[in-house]
PDB file of N, CA and C in Angstrom:
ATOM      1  N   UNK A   1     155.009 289.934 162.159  1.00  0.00           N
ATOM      2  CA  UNK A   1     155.352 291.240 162.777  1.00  0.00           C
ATOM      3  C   UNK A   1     156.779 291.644 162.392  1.00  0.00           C
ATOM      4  N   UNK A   2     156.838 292.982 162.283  1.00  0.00           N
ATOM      5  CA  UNK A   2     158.104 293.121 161.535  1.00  0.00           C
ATOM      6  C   UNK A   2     158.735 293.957 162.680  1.00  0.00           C
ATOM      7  N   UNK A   3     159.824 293.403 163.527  1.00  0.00           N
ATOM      8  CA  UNK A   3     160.539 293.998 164.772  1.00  0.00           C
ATOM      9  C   UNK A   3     161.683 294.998 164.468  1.00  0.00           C
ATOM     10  N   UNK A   4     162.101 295.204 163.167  1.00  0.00           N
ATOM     11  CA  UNK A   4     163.195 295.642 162.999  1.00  0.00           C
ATOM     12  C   UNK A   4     162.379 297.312 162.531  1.00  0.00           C
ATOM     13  N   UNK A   5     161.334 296.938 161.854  1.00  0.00           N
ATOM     14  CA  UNK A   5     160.674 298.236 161.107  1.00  0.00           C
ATOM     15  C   UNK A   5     160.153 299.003 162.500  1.00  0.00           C
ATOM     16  N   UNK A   6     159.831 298.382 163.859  1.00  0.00           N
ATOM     17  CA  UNK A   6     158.919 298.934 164.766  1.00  0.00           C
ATOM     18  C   UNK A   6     160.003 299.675 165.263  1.00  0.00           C
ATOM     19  N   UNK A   7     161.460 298.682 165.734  1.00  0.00           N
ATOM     20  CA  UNK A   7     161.917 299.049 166.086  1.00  0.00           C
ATOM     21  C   UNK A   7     162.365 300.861 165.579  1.00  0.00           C
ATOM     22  N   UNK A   8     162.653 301.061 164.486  1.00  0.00           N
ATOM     23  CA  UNK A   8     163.471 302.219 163.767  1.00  0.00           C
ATOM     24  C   UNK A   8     162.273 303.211 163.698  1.00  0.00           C
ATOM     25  N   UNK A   9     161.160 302.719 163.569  1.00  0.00           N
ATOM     26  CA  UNK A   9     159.741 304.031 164.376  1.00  0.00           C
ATOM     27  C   UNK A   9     159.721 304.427 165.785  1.00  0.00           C
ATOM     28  N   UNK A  10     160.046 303.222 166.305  1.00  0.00           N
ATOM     29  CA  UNK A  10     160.495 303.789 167.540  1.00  0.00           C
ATOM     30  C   UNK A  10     161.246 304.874 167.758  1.00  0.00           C
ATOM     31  N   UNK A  11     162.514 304.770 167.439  1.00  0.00           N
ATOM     32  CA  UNK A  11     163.295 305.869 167.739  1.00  0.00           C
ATOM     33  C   UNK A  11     163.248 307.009 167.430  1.00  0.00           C
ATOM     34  N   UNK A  12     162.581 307.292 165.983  1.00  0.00           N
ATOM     35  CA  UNK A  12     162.166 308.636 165.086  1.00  0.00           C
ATOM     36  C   UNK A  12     161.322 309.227 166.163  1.00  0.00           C
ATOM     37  N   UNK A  13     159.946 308.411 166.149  1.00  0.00           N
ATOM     38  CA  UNK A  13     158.978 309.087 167.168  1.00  0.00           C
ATOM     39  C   UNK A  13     159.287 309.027 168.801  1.00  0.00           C
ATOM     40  N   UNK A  14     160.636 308.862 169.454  1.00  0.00           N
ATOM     41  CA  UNK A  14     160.742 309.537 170.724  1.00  0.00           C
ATOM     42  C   UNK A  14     161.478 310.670 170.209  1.00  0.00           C
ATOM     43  N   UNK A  15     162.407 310.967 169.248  1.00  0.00           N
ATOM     44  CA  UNK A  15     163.207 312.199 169.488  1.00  0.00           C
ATOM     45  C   UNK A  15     162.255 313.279 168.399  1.00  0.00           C
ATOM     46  N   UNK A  16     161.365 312.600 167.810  1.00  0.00           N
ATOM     47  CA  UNK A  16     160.229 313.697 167.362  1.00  0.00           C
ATOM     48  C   UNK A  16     159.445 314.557 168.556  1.00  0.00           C
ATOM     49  N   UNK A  17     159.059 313.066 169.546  1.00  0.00           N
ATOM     50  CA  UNK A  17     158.369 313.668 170.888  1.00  0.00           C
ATOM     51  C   UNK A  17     159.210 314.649 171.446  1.00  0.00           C
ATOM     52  N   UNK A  18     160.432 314.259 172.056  1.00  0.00           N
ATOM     53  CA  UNK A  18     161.285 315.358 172.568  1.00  0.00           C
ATOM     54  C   UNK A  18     161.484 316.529 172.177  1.00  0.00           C
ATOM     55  N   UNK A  19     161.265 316.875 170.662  1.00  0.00           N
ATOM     56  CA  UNK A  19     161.616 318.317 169.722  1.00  0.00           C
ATOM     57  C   UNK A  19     160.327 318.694 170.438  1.00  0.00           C
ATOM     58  N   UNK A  20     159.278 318.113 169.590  1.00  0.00           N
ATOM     59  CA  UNK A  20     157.919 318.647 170.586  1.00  0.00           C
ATOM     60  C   UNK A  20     158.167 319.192 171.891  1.00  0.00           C
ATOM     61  N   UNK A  21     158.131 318.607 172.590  1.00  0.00           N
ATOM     62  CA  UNK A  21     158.401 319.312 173.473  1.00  0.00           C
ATOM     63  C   UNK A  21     159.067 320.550 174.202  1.00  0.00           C
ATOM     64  N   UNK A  22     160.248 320.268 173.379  1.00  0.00           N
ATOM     65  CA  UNK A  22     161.704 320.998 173.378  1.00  0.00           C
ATOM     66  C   UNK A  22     160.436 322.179 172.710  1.00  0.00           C
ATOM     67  N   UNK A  23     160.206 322.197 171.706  1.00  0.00           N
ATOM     68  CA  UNK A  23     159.269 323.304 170.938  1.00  0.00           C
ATOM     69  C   UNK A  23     158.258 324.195 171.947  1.00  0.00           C
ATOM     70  N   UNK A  24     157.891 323.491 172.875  1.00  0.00           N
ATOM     71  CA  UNK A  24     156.403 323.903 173.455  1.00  0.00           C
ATOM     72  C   UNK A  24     157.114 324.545 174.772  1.00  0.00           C
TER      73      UNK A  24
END
């Protein structure tokens, strides 16, 4: 398992979620 790669998706896809939102 690669923790460092999950980790740095992590963060993209919450402040992607938030624009989303921010958008809607």
């Amino acid at each position: 398992m690669h923790t460092s790669v999950g980790l740095n998706h992590n963060k993209p896809t919450k402040m992607r979620l938030v624009m989303m939102k921010t958008a809607l």
